[in-house]
N, C-alpha and C. Protein backbone atom coordinates (compact mmCIF):
# COMPACT_ATOMS: atom_id res chain seq x y z
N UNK A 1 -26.99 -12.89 -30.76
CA UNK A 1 -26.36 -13.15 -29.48
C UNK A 1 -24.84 -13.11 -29.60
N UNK A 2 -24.39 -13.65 -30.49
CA UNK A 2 -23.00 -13.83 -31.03
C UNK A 2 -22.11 -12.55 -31.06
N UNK A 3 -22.91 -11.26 -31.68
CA UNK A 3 -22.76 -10.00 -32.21
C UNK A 3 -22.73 -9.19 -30.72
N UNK A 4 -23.55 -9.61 -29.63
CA UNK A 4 -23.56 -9.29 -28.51
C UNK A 4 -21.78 -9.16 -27.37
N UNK A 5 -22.11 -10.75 -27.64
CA UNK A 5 -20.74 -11.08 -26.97
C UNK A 5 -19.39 -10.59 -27.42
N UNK A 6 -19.39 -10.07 -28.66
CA UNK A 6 -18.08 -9.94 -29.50
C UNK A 6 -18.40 -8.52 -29.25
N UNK A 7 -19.06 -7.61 -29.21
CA UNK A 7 -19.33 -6.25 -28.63
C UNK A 7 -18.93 -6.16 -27.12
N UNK A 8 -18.86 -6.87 -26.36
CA UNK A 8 -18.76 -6.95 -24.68
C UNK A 8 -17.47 -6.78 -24.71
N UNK A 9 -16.62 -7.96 -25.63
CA UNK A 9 -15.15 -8.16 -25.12
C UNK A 9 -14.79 -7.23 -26.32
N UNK A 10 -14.85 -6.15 -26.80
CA UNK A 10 -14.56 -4.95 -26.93
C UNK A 10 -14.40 -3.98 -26.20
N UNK A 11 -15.84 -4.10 -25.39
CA UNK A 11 -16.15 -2.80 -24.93
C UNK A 11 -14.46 -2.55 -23.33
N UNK A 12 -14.28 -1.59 -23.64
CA UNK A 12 -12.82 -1.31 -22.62
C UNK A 12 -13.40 -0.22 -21.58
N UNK A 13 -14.80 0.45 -21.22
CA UNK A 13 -15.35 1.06 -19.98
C UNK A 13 -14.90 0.93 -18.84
N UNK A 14 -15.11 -0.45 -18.77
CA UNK A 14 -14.98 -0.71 -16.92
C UNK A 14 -13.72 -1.00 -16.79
N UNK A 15 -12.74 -1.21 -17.52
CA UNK A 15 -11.15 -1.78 -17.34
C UNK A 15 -10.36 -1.27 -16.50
N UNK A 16 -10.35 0.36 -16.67
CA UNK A 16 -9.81 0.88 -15.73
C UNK A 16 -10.29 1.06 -14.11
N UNK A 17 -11.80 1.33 -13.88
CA UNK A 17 -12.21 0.68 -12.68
C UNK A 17 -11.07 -0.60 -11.90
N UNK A 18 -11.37 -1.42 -12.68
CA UNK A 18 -11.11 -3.24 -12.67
C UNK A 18 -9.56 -2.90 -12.17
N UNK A 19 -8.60 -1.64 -13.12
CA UNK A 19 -7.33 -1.63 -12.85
C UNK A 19 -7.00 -0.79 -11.34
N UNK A 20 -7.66 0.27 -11.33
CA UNK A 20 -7.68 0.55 -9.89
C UNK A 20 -7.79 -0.18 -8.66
N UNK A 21 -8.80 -0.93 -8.48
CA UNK A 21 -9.35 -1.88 -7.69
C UNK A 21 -7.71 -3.12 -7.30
N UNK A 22 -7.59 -3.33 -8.49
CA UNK A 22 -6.35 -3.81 -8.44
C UNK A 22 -5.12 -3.53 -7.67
N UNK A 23 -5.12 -2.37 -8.03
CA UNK A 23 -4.02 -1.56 -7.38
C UNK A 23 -4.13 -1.33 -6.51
N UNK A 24 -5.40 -0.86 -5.72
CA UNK A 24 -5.24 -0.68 -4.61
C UNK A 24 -5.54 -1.75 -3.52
N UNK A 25 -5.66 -2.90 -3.92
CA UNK A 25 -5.55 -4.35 -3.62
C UNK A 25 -4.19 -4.61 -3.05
N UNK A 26 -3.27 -3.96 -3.93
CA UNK A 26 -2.06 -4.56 -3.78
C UNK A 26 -1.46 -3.44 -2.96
N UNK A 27 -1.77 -2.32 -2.91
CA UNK A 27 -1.08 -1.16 -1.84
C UNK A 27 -1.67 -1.73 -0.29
N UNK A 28 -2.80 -2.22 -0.29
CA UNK A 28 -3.59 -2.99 1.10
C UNK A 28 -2.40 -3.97 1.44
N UNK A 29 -2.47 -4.88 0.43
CA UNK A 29 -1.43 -5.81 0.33
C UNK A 29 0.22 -5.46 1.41
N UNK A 30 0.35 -4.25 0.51
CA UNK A 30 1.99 -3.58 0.94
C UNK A 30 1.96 -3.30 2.15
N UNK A 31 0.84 -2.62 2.68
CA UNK A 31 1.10 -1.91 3.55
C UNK A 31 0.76 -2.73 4.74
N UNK A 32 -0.31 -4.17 4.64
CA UNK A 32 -0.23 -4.64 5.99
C UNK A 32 0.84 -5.52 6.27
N UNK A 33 1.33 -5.96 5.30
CA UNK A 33 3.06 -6.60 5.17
C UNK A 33 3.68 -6.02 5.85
N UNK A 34 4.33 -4.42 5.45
CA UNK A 34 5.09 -3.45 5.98
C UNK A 34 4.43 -3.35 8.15
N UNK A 35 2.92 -3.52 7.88
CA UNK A 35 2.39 -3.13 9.32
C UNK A 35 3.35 -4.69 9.61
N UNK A 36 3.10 -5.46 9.53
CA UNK A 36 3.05 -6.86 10.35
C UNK A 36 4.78 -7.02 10.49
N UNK A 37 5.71 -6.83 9.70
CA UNK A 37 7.18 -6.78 9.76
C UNK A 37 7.73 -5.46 10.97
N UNK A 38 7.15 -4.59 10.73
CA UNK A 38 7.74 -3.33 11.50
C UNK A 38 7.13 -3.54 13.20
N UNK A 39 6.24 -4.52 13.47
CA UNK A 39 5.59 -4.64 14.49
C UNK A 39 5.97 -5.33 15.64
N UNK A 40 6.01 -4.66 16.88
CA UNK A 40 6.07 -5.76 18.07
C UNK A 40 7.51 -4.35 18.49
N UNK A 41 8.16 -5.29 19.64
CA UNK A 41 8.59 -4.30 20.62
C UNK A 41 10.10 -3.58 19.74
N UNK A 42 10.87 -4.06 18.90
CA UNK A 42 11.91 -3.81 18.20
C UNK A 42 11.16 -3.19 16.87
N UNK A 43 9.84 -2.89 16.82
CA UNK A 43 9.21 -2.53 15.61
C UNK A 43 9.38 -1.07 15.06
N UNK A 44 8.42 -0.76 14.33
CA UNK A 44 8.77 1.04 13.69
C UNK A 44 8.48 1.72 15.06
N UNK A 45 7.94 1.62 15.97
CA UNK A 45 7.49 2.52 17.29
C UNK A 45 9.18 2.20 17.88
N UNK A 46 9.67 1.21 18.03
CA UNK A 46 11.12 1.59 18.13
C UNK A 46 12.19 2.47 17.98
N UNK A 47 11.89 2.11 16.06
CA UNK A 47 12.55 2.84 15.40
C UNK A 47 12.74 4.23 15.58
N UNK A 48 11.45 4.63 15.42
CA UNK A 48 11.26 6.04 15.96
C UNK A 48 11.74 7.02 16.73
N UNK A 49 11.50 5.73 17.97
CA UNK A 49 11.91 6.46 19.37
C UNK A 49 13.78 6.29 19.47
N UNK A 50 14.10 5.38 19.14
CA UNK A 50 15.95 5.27 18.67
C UNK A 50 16.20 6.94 17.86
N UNK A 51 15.37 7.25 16.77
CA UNK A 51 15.59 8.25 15.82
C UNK A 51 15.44 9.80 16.49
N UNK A 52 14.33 9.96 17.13
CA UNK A 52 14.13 10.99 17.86
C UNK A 52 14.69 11.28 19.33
N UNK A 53 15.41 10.21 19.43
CA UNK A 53 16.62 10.36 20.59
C UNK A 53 17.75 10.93 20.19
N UNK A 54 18.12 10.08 19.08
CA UNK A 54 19.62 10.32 19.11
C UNK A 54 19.64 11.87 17.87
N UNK A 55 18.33 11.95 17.38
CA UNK A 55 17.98 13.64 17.35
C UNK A 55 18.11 14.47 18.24
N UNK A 56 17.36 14.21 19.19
CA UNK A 56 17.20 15.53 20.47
C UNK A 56 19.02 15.64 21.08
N UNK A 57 19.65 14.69 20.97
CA UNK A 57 21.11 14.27 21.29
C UNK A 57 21.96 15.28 20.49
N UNK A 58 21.72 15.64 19.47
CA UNK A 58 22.62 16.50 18.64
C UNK A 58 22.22 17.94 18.49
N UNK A 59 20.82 18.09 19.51
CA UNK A 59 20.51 19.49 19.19
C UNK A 59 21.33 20.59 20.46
N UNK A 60 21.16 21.64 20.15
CA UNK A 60 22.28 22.29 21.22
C UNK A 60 20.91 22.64 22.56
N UNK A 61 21.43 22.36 23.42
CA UNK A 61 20.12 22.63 25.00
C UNK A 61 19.63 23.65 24.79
């Protein structure tokens, strides 16, 4: 049984799984942060529309 267990916490298979999962834990993480900060009426849909104004503003008619 002993010989078992000391074979398990060797074995490195699933680690990278385990490290993905991770990661993309934490990009979920980033990105509903980024959603919840950029949000509401001064939010990125703002931003946008500020950006693609004062774009169309510099193009020639």
């Amino acid at each position: 049984m002993l010989r078992f267990i000391m074979s398990l916490s060797r074995d490195e298979r699933g680690v990278s799984a385990l490290e993905y999962a991770i990661l993309a834990a934490i990009v979920v993480a980033a990105l509903v942060s980024v959603g919840t900060v950029f949000s509401g009426a001064d939010g990125l849909s703002a931003l946008f529309t500020t950006l693609f104004t004062k774009i169309k503003a510099q193009l020639p008619a």
